[in-house]
N, C-alpha and C. Protein backbone atom coordinates (compact mmCIF):
# COMPACT_ATOMS: atom_id res chain seq x y z
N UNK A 1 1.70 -17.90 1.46
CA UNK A 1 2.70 -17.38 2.37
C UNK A 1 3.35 -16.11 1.80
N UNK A 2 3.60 -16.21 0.74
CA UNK A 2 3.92 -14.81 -0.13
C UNK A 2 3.43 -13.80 -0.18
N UNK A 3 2.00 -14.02 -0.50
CA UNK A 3 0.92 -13.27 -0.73
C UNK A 3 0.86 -12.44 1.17
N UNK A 4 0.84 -13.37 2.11
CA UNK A 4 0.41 -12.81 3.00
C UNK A 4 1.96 -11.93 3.41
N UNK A 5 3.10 -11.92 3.13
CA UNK A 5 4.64 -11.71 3.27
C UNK A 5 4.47 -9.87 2.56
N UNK A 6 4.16 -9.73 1.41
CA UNK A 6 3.64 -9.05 0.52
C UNK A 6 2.79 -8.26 1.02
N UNK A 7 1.61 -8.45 1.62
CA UNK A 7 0.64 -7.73 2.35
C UNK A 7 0.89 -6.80 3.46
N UNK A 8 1.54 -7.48 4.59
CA UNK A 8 2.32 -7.20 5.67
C UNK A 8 3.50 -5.90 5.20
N UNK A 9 3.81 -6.29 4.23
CA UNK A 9 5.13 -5.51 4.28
C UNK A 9 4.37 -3.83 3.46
N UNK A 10 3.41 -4.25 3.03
CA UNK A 10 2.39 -3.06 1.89
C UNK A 10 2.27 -2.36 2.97
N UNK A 11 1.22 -3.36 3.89
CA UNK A 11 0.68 -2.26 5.39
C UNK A 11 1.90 -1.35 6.25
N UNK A 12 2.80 -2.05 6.40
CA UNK A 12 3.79 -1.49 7.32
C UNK A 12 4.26 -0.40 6.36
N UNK A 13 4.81 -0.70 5.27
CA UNK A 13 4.97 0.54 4.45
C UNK A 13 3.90 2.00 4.64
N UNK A 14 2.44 1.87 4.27
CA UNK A 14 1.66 2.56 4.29
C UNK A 14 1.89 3.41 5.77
N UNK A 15 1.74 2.70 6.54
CA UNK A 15 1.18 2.88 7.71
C UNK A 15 2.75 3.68 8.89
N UNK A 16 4.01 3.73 8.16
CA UNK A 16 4.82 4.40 8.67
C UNK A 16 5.03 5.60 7.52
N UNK A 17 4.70 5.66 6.48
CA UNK A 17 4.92 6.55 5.96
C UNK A 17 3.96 7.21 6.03
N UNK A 18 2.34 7.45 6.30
CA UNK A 18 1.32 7.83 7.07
C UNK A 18 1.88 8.56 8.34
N UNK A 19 2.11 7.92 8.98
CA UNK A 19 1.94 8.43 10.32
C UNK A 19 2.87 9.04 10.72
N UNK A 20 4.35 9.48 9.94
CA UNK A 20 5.67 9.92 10.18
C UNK A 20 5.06 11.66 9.71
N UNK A 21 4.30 11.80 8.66
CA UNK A 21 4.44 12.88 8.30
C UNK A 21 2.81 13.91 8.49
N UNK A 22 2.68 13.45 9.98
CA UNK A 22 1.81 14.61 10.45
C UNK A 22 1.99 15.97 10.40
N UNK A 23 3.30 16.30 10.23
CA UNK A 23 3.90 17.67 10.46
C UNK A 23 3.79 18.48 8.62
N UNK A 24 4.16 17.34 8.01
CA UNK A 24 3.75 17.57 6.59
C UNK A 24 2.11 17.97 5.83
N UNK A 25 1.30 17.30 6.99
CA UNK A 25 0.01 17.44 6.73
C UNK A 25 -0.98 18.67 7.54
N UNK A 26 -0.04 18.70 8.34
CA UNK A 26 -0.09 19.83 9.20
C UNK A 26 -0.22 21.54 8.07
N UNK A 27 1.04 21.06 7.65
CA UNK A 27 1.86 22.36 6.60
C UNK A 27 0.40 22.84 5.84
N UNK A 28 0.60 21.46 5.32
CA UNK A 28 -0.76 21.59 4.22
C UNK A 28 -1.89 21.76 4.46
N UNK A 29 -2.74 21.73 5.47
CA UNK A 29 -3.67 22.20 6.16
C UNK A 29 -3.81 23.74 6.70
N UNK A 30 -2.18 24.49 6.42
CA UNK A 30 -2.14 25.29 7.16
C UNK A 30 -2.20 26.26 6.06
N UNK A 31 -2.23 26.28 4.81
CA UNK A 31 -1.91 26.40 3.30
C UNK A 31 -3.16 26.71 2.82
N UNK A 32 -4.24 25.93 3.75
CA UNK A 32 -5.45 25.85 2.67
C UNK A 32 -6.10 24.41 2.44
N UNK A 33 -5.12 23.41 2.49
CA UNK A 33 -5.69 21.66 1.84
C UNK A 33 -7.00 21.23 2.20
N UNK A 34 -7.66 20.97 2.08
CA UNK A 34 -9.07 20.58 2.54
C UNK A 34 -8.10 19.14 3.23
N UNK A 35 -9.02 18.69 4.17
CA UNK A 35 -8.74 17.04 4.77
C UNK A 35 -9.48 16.36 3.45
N UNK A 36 -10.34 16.18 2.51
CA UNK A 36 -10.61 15.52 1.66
C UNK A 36 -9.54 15.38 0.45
N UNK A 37 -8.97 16.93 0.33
CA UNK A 37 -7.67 16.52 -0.57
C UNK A 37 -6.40 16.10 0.01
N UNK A 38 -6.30 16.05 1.09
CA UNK A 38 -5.17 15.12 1.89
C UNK A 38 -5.48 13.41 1.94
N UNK A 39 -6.79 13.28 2.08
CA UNK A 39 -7.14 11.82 1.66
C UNK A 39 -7.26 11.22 0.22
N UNK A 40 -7.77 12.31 -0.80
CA UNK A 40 -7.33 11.91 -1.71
C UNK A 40 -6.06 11.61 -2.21
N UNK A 41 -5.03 12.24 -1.88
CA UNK A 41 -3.62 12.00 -2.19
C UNK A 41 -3.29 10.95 -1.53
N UNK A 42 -3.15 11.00 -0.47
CA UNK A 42 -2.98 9.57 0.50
C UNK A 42 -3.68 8.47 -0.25
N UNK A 43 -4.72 8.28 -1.20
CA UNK A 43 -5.91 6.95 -1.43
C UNK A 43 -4.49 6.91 -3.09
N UNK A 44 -4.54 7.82 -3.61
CA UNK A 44 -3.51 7.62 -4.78
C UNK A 44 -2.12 7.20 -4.22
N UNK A 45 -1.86 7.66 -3.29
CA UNK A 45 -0.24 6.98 -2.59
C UNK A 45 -0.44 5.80 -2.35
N UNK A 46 -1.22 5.48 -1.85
CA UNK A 46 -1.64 4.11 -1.17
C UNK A 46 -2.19 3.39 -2.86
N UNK A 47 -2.81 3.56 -3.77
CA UNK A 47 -3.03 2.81 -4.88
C UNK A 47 -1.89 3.02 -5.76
N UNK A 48 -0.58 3.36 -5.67
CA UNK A 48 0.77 3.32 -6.22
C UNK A 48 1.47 2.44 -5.80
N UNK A 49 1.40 2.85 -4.22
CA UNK A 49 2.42 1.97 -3.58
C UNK A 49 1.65 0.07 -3.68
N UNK A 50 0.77 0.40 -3.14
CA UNK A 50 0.16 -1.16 -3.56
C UNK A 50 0.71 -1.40 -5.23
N UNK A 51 -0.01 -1.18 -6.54
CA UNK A 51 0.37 -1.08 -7.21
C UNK A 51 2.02 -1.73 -8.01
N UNK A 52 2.81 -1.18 -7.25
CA UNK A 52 4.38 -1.61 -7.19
C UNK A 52 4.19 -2.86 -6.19
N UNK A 53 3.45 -2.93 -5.67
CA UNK A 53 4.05 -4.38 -4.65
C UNK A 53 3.33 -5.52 -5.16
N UNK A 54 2.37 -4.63 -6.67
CA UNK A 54 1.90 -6.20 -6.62
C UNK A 54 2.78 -6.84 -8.41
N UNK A 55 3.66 -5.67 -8.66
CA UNK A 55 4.44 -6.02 -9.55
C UNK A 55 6.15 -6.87 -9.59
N UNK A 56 6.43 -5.71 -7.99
CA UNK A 56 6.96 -7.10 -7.17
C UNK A 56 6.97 -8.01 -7.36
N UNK A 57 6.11 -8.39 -6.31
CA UNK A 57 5.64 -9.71 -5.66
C UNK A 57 5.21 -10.56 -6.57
N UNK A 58 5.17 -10.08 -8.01
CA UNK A 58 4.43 -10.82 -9.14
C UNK A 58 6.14 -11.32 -10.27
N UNK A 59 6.89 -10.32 -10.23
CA UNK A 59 8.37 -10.60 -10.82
C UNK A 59 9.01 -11.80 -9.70
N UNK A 60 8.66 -11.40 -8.40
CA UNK A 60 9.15 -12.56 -7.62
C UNK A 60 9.06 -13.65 -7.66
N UNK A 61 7.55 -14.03 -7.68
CA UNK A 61 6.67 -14.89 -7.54
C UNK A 61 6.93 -15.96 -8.90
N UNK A 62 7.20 -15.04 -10.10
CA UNK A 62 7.17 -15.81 -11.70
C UNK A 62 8.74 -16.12 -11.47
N UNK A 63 9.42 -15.62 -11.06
CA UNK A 63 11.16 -15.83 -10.55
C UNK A 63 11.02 -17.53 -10.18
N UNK A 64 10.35 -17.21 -8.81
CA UNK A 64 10.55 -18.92 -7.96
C UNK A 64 9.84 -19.66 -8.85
N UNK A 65 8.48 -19.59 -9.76
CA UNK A 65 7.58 -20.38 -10.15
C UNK A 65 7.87 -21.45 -11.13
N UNK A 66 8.66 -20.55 -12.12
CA UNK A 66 8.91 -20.60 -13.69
C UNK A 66 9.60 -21.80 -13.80
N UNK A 67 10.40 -21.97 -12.91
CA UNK A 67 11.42 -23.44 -12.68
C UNK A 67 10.61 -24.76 -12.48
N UNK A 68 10.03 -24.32 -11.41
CA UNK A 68 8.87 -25.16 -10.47
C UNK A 68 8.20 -25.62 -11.66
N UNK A 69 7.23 -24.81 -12.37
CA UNK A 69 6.34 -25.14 -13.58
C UNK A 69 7.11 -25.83 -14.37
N UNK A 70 8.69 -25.46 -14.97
CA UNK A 70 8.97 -26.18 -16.02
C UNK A 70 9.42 -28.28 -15.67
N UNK A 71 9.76 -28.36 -14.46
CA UNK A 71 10.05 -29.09 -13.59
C UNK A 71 8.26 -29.95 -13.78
N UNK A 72 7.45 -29.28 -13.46
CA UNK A 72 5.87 -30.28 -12.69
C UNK A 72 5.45 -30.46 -13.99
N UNK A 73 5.67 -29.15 -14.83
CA UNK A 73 3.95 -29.10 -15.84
C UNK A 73 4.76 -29.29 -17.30
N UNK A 74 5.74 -28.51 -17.44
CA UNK A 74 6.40 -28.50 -18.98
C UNK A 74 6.10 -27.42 -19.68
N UNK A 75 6.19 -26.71 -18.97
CA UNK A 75 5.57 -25.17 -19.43
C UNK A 75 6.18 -24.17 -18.77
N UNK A 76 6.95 -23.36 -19.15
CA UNK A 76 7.15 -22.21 -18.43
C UNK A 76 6.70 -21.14 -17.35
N UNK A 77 4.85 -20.80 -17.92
CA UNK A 77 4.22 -20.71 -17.36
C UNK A 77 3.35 -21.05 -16.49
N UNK A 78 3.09 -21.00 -15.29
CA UNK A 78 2.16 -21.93 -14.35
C UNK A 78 0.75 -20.67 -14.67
N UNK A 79 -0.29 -21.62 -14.57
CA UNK A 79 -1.60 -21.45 -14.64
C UNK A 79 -1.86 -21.30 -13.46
N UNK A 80 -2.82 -19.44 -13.66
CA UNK A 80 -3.54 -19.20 -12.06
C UNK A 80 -4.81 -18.84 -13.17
N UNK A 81 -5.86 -19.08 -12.06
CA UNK A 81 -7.12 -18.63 -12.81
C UNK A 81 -7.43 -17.59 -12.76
N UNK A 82 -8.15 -17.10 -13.61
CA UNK A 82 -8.20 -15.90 -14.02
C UNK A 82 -8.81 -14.75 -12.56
N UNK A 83 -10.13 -15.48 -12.12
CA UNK A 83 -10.36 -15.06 -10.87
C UNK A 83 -9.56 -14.87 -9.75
N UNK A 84 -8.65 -16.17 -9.54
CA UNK A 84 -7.62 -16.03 -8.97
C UNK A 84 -6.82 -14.66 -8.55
N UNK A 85 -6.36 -14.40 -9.73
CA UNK A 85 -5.76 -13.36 -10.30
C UNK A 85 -6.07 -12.32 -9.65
N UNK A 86 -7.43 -11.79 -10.36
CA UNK A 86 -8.17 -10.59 -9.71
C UNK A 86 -8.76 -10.21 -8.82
N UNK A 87 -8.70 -11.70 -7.69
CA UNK A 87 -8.99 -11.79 -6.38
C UNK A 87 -7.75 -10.99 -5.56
N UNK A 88 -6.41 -11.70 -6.17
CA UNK A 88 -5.22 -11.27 -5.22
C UNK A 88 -4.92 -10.09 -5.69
N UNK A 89 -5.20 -9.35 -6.68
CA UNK A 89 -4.92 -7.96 -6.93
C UNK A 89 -6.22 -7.42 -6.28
N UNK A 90 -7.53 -7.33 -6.01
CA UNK A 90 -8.40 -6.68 -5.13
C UNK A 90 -7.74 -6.61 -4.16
N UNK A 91 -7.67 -7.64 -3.07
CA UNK A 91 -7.14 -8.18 -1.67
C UNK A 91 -6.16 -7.25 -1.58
N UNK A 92 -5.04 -7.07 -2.59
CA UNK A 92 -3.72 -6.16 -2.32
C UNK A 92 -4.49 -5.26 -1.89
N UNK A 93 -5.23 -4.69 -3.00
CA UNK A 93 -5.19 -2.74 -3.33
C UNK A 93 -6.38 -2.58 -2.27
N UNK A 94 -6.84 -3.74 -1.94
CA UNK A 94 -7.80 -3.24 -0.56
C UNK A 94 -7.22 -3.21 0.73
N UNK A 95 -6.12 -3.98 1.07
CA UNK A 95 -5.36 -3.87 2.24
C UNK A 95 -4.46 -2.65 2.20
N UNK A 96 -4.28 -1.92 0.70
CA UNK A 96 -3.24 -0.84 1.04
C UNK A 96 -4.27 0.05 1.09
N UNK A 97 -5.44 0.40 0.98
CA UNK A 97 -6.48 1.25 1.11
C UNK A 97 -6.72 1.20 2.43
N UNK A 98 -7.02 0.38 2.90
CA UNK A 98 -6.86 0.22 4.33
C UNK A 98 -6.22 0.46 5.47
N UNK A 99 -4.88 0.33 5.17
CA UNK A 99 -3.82 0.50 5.73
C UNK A 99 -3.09 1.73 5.79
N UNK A 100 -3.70 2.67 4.83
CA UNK A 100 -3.08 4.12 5.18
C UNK A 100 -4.68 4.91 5.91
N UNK A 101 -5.60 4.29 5.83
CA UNK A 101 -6.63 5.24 5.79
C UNK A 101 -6.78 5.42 7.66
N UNK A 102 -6.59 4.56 8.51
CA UNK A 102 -6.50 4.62 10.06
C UNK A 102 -5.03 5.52 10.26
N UNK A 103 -3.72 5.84 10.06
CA UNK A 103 -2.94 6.55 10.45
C UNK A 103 -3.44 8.12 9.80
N UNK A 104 -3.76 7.79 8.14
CA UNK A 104 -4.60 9.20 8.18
C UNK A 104 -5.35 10.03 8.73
N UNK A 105 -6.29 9.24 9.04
CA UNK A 105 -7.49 9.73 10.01
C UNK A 105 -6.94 10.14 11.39
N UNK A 106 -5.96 9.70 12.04
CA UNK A 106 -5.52 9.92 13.34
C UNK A 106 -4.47 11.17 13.13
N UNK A 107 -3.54 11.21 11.91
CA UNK A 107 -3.24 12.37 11.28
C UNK A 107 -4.06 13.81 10.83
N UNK A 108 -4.85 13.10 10.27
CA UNK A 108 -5.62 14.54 10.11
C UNK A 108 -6.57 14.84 11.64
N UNK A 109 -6.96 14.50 12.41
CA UNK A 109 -7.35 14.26 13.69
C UNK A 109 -6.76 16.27 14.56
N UNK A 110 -5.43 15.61 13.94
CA UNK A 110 -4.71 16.84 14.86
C UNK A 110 -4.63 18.13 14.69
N UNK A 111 -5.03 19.10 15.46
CA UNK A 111 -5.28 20.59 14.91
C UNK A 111 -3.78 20.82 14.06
N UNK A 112 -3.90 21.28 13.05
CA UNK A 112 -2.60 21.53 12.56
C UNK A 112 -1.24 22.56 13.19
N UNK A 113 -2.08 23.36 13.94
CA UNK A 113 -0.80 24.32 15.26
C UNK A 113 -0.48 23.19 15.74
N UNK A 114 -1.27 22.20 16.96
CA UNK A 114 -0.45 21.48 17.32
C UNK A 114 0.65 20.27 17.10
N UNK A 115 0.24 19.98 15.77
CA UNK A 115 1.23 19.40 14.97
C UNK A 115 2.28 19.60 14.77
N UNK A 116 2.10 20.95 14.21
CA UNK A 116 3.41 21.72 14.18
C UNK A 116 4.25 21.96 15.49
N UNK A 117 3.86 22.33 16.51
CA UNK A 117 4.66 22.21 17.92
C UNK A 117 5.10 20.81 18.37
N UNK A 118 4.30 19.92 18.03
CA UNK A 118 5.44 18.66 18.47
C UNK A 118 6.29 18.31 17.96
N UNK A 119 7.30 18.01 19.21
CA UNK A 119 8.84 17.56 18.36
C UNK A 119 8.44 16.19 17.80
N UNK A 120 9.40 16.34 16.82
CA UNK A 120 9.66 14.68 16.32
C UNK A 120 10.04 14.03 17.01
C-alpha cells in the first residue's frame, strides 16, 4: 500500500512538473537544445526525483517498521530480501522514467513559437 502511495505520488510529481513547463522547453529549443538533450535532462530529473522518493519512502517505511519488528521479531531491523529490495527500487525508477517521458514527448511535440504564444 505504501509502495503503491509512493509511486502515485512520484508519477504525479513527474508528470506536473513535465507538463507545466512547455514554455521553458520551448526557450530552450529556441537557444539551440536538441529534443535529445531536453530528454536527457528530463531522464536525470526523473532519476533524482525518483531517487529522493525512494529514500523517503524508505526513512518512512523503517519509521513505522522498526517498532513493528521490535514488537514480532526482536530485532530492530525487519528483513526484506535482498531481491525484494532491488525489485522495489527498479519498479520506482521505472515508473518515474515513465512518468515524465509521455508529458515530455507531448512537450517537445510543440513547435517552440507556438509554445511560446500560449498563455498559461
Amino acid at each position: 500500500m505504501i509502495a503503491a502511495y509512493v509511486a502515485i505520488s512520484v508519477v504525479n510529481t513527474l508528470v506536473m512538473a513535465t507538463g507545466e513547463r512547455t514554455r521553458e522547453f520551448a526557450l530552450l529549443r529556441m537557444v539551440g537544445t536538441t529534443r535529445r538533450q531536453l530528454l536527457s535532462m528530463l531522464r536525470w530529473e526523473a532519476l533524482f526525483i525518483g531517487g529522493l522518493a525512494l529514500v523517503v519512502g524508505g526513512i518512512g517505511v523503517l519509521v513505522a517498521l522498526v517498532p513493528f519488528s521490535m514488537v514480532m521479531a526482536g530485532t530492530p531491523v525487519p528483513y526484506v530480501p535482498p531481491l525484494v529490495g532491488l525489485g522495489l527500487v527498479a519498479v520506482t525508477m521505472l515508473i518515474a522514467q515513465l512518468a515524465m517521458l509521455v508529458p515530455a514527448r507531448i512537450a517537445l511535440r510543440t513547435p517552440p513559437a507556438e509554445a511560446l504564444t500560449k498563455p498559461m
